[in-house]
C-alpha atoms as a PDB file:
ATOM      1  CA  UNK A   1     202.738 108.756  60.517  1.00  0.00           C
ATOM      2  CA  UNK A   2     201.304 105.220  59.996  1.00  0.00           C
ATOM      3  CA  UNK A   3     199.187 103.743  61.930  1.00  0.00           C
ATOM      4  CA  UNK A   4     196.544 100.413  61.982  1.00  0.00           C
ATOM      5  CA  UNK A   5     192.760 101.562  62.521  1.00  0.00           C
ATOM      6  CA  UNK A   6     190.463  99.587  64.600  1.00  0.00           C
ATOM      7  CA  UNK A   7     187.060 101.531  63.882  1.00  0.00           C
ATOM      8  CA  UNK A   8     184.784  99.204  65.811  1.00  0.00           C
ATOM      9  CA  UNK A   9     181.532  98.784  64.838  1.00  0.00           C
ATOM     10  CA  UNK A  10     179.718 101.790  66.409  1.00  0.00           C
ATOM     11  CA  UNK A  11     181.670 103.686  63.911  1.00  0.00           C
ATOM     12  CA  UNK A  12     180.435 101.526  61.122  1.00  0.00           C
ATOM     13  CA  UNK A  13     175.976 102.555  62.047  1.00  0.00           C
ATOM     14  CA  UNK A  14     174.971 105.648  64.823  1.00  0.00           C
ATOM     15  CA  UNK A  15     179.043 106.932  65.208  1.00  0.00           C
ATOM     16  CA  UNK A  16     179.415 107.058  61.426  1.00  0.00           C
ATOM     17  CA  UNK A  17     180.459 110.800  62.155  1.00  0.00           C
ATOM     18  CA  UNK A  18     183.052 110.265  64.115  1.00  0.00           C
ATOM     19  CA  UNK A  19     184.632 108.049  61.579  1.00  0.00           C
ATOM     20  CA  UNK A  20     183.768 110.534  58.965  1.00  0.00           C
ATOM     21  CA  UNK A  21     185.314 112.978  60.669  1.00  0.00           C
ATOM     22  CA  UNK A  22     188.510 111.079  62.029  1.00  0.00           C
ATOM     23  CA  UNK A  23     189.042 110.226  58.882  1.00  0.00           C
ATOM     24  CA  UNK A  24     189.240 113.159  56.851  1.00  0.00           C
ATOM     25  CA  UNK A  25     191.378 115.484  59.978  1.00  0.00           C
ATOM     26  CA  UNK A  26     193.765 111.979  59.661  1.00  0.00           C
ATOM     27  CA  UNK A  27     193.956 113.121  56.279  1.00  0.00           C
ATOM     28  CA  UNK A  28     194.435 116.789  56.343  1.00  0.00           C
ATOM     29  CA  UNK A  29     196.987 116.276  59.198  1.00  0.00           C
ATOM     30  CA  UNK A  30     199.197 113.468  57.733  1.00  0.00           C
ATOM     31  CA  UNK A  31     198.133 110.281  59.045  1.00  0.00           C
ATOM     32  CA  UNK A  32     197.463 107.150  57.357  1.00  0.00           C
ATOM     33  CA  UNK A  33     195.227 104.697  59.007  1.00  0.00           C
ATOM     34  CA  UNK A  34     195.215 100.993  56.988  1.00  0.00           C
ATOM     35  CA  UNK A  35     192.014  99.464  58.809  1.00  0.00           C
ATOM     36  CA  UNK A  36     192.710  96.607  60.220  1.00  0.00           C
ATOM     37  CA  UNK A  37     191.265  93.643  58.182  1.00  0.00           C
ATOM     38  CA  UNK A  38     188.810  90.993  58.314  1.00  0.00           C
ATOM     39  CA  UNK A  39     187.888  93.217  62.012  1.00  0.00           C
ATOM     40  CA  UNK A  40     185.455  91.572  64.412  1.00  0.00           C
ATOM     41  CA  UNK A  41     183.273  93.273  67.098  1.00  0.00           C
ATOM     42  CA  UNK A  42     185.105  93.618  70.386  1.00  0.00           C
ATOM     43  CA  UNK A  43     182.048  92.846  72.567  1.00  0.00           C
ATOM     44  CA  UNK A  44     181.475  95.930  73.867  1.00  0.00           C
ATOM     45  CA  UNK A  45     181.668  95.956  77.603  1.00  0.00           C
ATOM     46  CA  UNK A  46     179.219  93.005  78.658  1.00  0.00           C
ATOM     47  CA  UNK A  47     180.847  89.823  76.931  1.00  0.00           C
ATOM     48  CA  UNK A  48     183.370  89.872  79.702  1.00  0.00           C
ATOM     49  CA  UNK A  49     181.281  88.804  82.147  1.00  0.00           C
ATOM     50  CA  UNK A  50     179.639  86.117  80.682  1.00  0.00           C
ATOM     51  CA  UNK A  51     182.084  83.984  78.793  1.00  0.00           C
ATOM     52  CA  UNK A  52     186.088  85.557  80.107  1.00  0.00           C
ATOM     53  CA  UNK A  53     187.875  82.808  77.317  1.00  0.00           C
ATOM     54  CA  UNK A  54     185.353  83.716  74.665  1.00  0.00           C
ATOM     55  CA  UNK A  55     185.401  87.361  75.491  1.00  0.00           C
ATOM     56  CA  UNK A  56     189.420  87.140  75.435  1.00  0.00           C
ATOM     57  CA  UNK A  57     189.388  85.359  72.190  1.00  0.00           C
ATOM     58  CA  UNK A  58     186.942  87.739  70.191  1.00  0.00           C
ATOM     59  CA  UNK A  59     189.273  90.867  71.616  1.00  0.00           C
ATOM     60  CA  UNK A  60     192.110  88.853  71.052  1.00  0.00           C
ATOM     61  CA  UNK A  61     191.579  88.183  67.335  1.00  0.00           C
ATOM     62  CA  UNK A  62     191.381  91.766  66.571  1.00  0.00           C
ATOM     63  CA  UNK A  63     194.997  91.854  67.904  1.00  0.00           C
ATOM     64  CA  UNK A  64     196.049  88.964  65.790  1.00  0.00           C
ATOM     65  CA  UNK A  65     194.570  90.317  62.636  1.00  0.00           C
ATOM     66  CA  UNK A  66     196.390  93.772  62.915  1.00  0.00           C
ATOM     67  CA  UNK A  67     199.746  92.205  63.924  1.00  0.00           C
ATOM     68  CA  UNK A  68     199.421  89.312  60.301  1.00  0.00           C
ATOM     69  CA  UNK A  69     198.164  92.035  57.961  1.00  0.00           C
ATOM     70  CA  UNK A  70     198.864  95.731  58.580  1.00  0.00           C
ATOM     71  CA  UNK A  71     203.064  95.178  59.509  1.00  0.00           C
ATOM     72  CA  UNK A  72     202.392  98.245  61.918  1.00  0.00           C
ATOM     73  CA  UNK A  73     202.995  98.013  65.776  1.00  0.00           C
ATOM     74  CA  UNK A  74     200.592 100.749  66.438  1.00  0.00           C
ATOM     75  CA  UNK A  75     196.717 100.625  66.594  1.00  0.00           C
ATOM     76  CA  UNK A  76     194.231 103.516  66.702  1.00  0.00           C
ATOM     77  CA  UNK A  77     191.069 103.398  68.281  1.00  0.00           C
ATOM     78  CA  UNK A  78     188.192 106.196  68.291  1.00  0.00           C
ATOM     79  CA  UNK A  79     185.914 103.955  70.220  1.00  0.00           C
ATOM     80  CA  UNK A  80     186.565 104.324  74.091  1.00  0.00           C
ATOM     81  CA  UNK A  81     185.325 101.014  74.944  1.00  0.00           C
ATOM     82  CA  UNK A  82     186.971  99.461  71.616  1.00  0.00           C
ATOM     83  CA  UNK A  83     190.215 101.156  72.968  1.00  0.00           C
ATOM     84  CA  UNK A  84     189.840 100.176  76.424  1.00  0.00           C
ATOM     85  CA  UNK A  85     188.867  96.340  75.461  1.00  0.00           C
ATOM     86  CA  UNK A  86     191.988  96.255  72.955  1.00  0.00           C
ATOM     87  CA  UNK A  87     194.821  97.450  75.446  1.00  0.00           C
ATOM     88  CA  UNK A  88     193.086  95.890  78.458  1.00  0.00           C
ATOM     89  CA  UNK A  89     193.050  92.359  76.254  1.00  0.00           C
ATOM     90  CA  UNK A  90     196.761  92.732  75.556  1.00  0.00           C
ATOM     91  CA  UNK A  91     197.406  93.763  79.198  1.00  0.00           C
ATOM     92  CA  UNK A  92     195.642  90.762  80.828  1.00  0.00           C
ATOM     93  CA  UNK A  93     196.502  87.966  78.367  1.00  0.00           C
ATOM     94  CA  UNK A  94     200.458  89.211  79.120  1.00  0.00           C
ATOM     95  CA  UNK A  95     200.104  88.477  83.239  1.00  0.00           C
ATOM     96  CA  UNK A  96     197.516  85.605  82.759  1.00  0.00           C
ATOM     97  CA  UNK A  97     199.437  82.499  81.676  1.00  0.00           C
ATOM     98  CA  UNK A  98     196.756  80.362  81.887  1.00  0.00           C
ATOM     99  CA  UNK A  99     193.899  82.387  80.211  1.00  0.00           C
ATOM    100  CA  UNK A 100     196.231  83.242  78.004  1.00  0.00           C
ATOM    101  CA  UNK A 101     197.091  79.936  76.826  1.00  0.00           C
ATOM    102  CA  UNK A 102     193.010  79.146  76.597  1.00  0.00           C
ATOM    103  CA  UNK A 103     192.561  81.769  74.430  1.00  0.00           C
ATOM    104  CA  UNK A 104     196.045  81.140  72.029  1.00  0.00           C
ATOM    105  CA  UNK A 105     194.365  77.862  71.407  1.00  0.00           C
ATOM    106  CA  UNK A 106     191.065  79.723  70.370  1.00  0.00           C
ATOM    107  CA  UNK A 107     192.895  81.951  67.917  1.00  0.00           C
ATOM    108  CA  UNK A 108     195.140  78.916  66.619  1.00  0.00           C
ATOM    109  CA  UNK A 109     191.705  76.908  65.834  1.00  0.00           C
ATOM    110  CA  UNK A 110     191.413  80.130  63.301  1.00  0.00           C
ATOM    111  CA  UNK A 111     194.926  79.927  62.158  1.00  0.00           C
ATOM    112  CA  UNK A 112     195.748  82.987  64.199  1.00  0.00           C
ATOM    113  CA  UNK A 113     198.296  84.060  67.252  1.00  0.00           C
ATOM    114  CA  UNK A 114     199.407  87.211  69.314  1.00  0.00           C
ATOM    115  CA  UNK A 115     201.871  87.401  71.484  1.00  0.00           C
ATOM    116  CA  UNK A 116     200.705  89.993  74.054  1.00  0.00           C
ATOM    117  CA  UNK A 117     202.511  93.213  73.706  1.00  0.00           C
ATOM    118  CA  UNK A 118     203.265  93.328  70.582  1.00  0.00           C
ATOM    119  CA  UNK A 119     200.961  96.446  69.575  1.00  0.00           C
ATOM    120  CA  UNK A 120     200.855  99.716  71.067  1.00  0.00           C
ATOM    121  CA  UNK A 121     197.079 100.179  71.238  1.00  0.00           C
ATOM    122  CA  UNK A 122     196.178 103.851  71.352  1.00  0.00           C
ATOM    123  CA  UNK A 123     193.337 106.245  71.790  1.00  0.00           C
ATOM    124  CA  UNK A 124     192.420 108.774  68.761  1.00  0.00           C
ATOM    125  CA  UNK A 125     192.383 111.239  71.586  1.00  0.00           C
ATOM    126  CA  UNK A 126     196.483 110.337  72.862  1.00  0.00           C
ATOM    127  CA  UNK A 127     197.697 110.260  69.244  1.00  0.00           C
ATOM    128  CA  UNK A 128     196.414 113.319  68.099  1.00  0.00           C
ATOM    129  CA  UNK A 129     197.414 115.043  71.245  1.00  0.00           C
ATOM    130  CA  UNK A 130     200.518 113.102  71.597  1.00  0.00           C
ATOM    131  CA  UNK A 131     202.077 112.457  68.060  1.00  0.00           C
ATOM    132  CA  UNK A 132     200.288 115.269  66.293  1.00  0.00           C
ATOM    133  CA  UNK A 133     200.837 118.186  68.364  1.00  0.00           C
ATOM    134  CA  UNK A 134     198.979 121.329  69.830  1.00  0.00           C
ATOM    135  CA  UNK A 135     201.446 123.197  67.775  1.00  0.00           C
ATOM    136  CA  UNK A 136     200.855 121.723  64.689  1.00  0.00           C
ATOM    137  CA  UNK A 137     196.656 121.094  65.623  1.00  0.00           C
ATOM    138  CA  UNK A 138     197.197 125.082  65.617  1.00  0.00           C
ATOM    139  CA  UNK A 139     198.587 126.111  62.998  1.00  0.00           C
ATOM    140  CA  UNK A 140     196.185 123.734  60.776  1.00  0.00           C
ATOM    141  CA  UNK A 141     193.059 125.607  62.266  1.00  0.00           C
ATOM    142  CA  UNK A 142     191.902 128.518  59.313  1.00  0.00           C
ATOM    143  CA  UNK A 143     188.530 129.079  60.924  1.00  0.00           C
ATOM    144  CA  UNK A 144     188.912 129.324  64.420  1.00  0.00           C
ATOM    145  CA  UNK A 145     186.207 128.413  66.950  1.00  0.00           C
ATOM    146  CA  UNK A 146     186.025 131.764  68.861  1.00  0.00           C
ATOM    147  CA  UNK A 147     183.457 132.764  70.805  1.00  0.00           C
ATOM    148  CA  UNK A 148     182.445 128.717  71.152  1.00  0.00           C
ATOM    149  CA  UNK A 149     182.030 127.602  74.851  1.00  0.00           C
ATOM    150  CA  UNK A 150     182.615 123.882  74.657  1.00  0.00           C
ATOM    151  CA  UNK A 151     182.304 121.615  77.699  1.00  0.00           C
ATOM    152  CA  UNK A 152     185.204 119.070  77.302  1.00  0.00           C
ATOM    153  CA  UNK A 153     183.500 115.436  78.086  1.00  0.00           C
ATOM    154  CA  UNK A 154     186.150 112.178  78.328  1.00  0.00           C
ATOM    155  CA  UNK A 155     183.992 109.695  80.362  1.00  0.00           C
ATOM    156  CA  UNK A 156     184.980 107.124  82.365  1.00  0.00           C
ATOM    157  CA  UNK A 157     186.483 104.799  80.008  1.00  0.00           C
ATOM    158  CA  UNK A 158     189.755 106.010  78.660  1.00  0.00           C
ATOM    159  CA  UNK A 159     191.231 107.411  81.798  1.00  0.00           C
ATOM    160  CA  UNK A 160     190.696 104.075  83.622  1.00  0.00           C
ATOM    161  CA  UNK A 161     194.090 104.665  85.321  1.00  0.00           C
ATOM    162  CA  UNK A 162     195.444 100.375  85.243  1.00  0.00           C
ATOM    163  CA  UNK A 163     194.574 100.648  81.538  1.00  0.00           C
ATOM    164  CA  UNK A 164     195.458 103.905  80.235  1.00  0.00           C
ATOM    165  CA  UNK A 165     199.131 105.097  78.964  1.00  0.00           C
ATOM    166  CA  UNK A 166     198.723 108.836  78.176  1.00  0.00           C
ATOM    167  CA  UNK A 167     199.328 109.336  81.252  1.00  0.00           C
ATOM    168  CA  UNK A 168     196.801 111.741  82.603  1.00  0.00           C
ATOM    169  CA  UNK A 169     195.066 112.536  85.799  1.00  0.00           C
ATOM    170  CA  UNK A 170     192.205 110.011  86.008  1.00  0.00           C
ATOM    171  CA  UNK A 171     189.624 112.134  88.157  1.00  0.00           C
ATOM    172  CA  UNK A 172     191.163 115.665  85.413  1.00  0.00           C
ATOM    173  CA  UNK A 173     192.252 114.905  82.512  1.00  0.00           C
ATOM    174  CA  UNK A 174     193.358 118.405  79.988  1.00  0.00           C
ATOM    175  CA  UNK A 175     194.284 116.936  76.937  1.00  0.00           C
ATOM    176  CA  UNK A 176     191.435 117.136  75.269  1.00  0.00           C
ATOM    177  CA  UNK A 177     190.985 120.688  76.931  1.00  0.00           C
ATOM    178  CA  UNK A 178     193.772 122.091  75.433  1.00  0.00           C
ATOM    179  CA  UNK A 179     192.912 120.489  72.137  1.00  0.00           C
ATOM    180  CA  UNK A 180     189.400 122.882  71.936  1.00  0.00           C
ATOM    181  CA  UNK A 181     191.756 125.348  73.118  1.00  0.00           C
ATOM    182  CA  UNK A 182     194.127 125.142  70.184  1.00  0.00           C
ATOM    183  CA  UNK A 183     191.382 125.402  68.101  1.00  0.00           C
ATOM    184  CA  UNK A 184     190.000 128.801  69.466  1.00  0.00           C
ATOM    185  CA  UNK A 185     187.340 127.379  71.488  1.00  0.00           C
ATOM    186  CA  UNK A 186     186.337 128.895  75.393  1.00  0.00           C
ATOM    187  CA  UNK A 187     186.593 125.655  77.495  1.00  0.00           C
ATOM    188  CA  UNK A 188     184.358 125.047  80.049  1.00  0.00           C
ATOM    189  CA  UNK A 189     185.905 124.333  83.275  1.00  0.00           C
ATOM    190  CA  UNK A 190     183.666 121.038  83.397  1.00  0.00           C
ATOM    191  CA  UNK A 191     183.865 119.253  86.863  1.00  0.00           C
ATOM    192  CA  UNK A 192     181.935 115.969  85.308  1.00  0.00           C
ATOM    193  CA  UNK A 193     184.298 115.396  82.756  1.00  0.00           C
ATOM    194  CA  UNK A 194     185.203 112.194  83.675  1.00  0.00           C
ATOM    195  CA  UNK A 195     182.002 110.622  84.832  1.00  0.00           C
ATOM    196  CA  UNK A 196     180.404 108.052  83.516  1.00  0.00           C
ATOM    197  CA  UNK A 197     177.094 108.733  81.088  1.00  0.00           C
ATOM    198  CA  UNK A 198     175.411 105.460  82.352  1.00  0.00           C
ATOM    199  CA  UNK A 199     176.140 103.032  79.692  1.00  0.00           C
ATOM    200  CA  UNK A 200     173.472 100.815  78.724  1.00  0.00           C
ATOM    201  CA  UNK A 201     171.568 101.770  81.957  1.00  0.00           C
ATOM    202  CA  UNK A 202     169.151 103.435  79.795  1.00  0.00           C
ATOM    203  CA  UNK A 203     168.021  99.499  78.625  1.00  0.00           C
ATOM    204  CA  UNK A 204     168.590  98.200  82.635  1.00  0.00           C
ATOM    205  CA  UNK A 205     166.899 101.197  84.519  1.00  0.00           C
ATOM    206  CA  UNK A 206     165.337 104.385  82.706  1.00  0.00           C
ATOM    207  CA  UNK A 207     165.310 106.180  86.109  1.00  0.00           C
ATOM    208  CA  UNK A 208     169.051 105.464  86.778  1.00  0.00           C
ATOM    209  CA  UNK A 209     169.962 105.667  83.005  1.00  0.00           C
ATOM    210  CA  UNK A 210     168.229 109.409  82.660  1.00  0.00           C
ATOM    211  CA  UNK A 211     169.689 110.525  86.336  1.00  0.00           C
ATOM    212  CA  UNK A 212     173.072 109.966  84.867  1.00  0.00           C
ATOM    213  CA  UNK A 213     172.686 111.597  81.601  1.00  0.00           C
ATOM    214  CA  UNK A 214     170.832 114.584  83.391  1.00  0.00           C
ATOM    215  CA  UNK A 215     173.817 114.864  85.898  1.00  0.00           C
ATOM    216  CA  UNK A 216     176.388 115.808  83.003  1.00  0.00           C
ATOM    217  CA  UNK A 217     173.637 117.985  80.777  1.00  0.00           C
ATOM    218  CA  UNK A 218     172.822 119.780  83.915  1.00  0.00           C
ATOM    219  CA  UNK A 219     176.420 120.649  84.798  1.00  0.00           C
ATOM    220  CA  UNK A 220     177.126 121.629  81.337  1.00  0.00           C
ATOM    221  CA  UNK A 221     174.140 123.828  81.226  1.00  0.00           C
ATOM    222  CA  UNK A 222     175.046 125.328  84.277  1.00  0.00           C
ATOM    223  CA  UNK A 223     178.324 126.770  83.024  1.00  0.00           C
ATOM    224  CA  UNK A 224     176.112 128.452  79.902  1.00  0.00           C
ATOM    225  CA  UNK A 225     177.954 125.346  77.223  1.00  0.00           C
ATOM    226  CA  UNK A 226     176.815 125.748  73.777  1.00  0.00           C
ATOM    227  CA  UNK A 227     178.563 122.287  72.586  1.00  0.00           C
ATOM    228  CA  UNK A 228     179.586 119.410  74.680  1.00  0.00           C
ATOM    229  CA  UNK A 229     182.789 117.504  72.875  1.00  0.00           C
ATOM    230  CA  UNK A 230     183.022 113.921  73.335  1.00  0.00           C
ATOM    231  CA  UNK A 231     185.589 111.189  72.408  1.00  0.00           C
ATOM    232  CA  UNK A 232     183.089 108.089  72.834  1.00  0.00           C
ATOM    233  CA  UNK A 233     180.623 106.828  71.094  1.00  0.00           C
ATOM    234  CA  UNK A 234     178.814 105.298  73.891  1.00  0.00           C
ATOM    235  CA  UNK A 235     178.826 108.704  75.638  1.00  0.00           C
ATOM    236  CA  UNK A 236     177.299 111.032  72.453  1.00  0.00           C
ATOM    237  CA  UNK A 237     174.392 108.034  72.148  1.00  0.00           C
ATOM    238  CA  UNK A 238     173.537 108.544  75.860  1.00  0.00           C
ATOM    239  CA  UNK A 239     174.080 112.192  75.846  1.00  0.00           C
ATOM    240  CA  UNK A 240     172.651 113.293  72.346  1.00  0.00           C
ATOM    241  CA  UNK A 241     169.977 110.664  71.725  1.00  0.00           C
ATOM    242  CA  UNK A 242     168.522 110.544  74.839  1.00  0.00           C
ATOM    243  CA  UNK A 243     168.369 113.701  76.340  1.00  0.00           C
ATOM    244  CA  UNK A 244     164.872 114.307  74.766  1.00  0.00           C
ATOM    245  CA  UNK A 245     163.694 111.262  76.782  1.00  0.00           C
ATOM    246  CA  UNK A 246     165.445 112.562  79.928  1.00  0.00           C
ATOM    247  CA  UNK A 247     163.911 116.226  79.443  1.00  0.00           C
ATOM    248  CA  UNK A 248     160.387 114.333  79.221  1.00  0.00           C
ATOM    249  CA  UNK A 249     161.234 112.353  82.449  1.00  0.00           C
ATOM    250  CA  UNK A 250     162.005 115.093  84.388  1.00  0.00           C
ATOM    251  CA  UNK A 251     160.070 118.273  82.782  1.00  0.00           C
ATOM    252  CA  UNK A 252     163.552 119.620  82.108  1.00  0.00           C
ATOM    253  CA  UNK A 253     164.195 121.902  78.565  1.00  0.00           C
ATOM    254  CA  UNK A 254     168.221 121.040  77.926  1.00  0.00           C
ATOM    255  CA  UNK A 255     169.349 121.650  74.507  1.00  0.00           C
ATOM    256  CA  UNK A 256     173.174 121.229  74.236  1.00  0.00           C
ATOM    257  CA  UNK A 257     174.333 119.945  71.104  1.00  0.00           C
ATOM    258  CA  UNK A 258     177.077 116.633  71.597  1.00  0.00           C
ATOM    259  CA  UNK A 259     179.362 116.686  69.097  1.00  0.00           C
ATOM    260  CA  UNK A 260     182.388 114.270  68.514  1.00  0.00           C
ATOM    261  CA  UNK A 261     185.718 116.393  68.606  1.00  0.00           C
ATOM    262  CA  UNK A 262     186.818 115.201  65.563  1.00  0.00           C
ATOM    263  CA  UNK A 263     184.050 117.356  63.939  1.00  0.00           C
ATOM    264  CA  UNK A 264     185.394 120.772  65.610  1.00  0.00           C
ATOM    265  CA  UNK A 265     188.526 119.438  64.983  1.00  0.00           C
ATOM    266  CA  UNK A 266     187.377 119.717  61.109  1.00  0.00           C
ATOM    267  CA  UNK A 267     184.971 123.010  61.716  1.00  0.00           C
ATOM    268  CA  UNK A 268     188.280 124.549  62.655  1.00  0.00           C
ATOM    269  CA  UNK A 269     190.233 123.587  59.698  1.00  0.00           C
ATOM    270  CA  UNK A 270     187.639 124.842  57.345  1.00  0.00           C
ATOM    271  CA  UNK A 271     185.932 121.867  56.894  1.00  0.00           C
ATOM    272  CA  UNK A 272     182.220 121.734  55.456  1.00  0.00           C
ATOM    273  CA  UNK A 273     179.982 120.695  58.108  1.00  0.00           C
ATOM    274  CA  UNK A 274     178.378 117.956  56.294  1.00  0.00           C
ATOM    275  CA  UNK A 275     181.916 116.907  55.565  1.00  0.00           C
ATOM    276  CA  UNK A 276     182.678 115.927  59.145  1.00  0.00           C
ATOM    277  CA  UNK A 277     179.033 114.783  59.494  1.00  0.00           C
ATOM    278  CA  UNK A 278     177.623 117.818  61.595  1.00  0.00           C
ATOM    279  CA  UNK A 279     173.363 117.645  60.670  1.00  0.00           C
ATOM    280  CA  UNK A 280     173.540 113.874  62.163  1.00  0.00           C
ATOM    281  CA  UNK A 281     173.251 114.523  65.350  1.00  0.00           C
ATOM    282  CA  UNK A 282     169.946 114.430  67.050  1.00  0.00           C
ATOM    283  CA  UNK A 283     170.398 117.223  69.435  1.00  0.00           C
ATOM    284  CA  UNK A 284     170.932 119.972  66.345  1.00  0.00           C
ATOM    285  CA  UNK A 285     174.177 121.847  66.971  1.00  0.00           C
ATOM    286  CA  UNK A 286     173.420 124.339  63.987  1.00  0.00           C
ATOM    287  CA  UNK A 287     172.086 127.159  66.520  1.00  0.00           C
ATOM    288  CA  UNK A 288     175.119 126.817  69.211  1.00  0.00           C
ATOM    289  CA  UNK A 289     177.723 126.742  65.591  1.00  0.00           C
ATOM    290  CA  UNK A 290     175.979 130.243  63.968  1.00  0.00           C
ATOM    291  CA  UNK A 291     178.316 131.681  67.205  1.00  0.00           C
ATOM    292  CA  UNK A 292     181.343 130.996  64.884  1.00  0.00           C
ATOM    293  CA  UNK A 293     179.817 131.292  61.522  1.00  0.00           C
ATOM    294  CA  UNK A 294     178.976 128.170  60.709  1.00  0.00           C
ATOM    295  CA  UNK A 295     175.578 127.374  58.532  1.00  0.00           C
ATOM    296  CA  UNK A 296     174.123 123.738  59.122  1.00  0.00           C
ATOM    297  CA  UNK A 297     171.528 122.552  56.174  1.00  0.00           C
ATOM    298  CA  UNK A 298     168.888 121.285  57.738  1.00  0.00           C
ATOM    299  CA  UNK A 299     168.000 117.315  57.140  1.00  0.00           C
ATOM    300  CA  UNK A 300     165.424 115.194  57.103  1.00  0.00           C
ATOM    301  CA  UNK A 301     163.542 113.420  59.298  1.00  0.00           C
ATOM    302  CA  UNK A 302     164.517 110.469  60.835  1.00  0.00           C
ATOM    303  CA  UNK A 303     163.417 106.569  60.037  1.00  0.00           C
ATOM    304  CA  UNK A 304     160.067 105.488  60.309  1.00  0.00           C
ATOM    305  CA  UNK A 305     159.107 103.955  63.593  1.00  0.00           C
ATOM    306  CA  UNK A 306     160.222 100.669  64.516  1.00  0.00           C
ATOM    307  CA  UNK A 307     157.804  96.769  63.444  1.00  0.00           C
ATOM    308  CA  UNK A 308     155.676  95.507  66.265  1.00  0.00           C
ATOM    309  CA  UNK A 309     157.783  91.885  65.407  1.00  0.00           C
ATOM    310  CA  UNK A 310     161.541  94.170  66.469  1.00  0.00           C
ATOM    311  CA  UNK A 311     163.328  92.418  68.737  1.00  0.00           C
ATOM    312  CA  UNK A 312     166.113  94.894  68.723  1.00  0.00           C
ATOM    313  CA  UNK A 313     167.225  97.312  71.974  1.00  0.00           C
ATOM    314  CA  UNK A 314     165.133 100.510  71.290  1.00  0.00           C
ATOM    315  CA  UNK A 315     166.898 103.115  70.145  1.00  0.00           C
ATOM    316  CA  UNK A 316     166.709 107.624  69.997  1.00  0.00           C
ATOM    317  CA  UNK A 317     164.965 108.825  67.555  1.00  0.00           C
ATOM    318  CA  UNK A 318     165.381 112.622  65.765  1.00  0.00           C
ATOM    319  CA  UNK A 319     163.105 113.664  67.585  1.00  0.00           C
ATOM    320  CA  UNK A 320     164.247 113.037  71.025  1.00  0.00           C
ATOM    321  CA  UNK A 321     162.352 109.993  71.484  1.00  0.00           C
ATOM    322  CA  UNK A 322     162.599 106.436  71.374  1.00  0.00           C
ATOM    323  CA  UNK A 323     161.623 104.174  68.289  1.00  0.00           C
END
């Protein structure tokens, strides 16, 4: 099964263990991923609002580079919000004559066209589910994750119902549930699956950004998780790296691990930890994974604290703060 990879660039800096991870159970399961060349950024979610032609165009290009240099008419995201920008570009430009027509002109200055719908832009989580099977996710699993309680966590992204095509309940999706199940795991029956982890609300409004992210650690404590899976990028920043920062806001003493299911995906095929990037995390999973065996070297400490003169949007630390 060949298919073009879009990693995004969240993959590329803090989500470099979900591409680590993707990649090598892409391996192990058959899948070849030729990354799309030449990729751009897809402007996360705000870009949209400011500039709609520029936004388009910058999505759009993406689109145009997979369809000129990969010959495949399929393209894999991990990224929810890449995912969700990709097949919501393709969507719009298709019913949009005019913008579309605005933004054709954009990619021609570049020596570039798409002609909407031409790609079948995909989720990590629909293809694996989808394509690759519970059956064969199964029988691929040689150390199973018994004994694991995993709260399944989607967010609010990829089961936008007007964008999505796995075709899944919006307020329930299961696929990923029965995913964790196939690899031995005890799901949580988590009623916040879908709900959204705030974003960048932790840069707008701490208050609003940490009421959100305690919302969905809370619910997961109170069903006794040890490991909360995620499929975005967006939601294991907000979740992992600052749930120190929400503990501290509200005297609260959560500790549940956010791992990227790619990385129990690879736990349960035998994988090293370190090969699927488990230690990078900032909420440690190595006490939740002893329940299934699993030994997690410790590593060091995180970067020094951010220059005075650093403009940049302050980020988790290791420690559960903010540098």
């Amino acid at each position: 099964m060949k298919y073009s990879y879009f990693p995004g660039c969240s993959l590329e800096k803090n989500a470099a263990s979900y591409d680590v991870s993707t990649r090598a159970v892409a391996s192990r399961l058959g899948m070849q991923f030729t990354e799309i060349e030449d990729w751009n950024c897809c402007g996360a979610t705000e870009y949209v609002s400011l500039n709609l032609t520029a936004a388009y165009s910058l999505i759009a290009r993406n689109l145009a580079q997979a369809t000129k240099n990969t010959g495949l008419d399929q393209v894999v995201a991990p990224c929810s919000a890449c995912y969700l920008n990709l097949r919501k570009a393709d969507k719009v430009l298709g019913q949009d004559a005019r913008l579309a027509d605005r933004v054709g002109k954009a990619l021609a200055a570049g020596g570039l066209s798409y002609k909407p719908g031409s790609l079948h832009i995909r989720h990590l989580l629909d293809v694996l589910y989808q394509d690759i099977g519970l059956d064969a996710l199964g029988a691929a699993v040689t150390k199973p994750l018994t004994g694991l309680r995993i709260a399944p966590y989607y967010g609010c992204m990829i089961v936008r119902p007007s964008f999505h095509n796995g075709g899944e309940d919006p307020e329930y999706p299961i696929s990923l549930d029965k995913i964790l199940k196939a690899l031995g795991a005890e799901v949580v029956d988590y009623p916040m699956k879908a709900h959204c982890c705030g974003g960048h609300m932790t840069q707008i409004s701490e208050a609003t950004g940490f009421e959100m992210i305690r919302r969905l650690i809370k619910g997961a404590d109170d069903y006794q998780t040890d490991v909360i899976a995620t499929i975005c990028p967006m939601c294991q920043l907000n979740l992992d790296g600052f749930q120190g920062a929400m503990n501290r806001h509200f005297s609260t003493n959560y500790h549940i691990p956010v791992l990227y299911f790619t990385q129990l995906i690879g736990l349960a095929m035998g994988m090293a930890p370190k090969a699927v990037g488990i230690g990078d995390e900032i909420v440690s999973a190595a006490k939740a994974l002893t329940k299934i065996g699993t030994a997690v070297e410790p590593e060091p400490a995180g970067p020094a604290r951010r220059k005075k003169d650093d403009k940049s949007l302050p980020m988790p630390s290791r420690g559960g703060g903010v540098a």
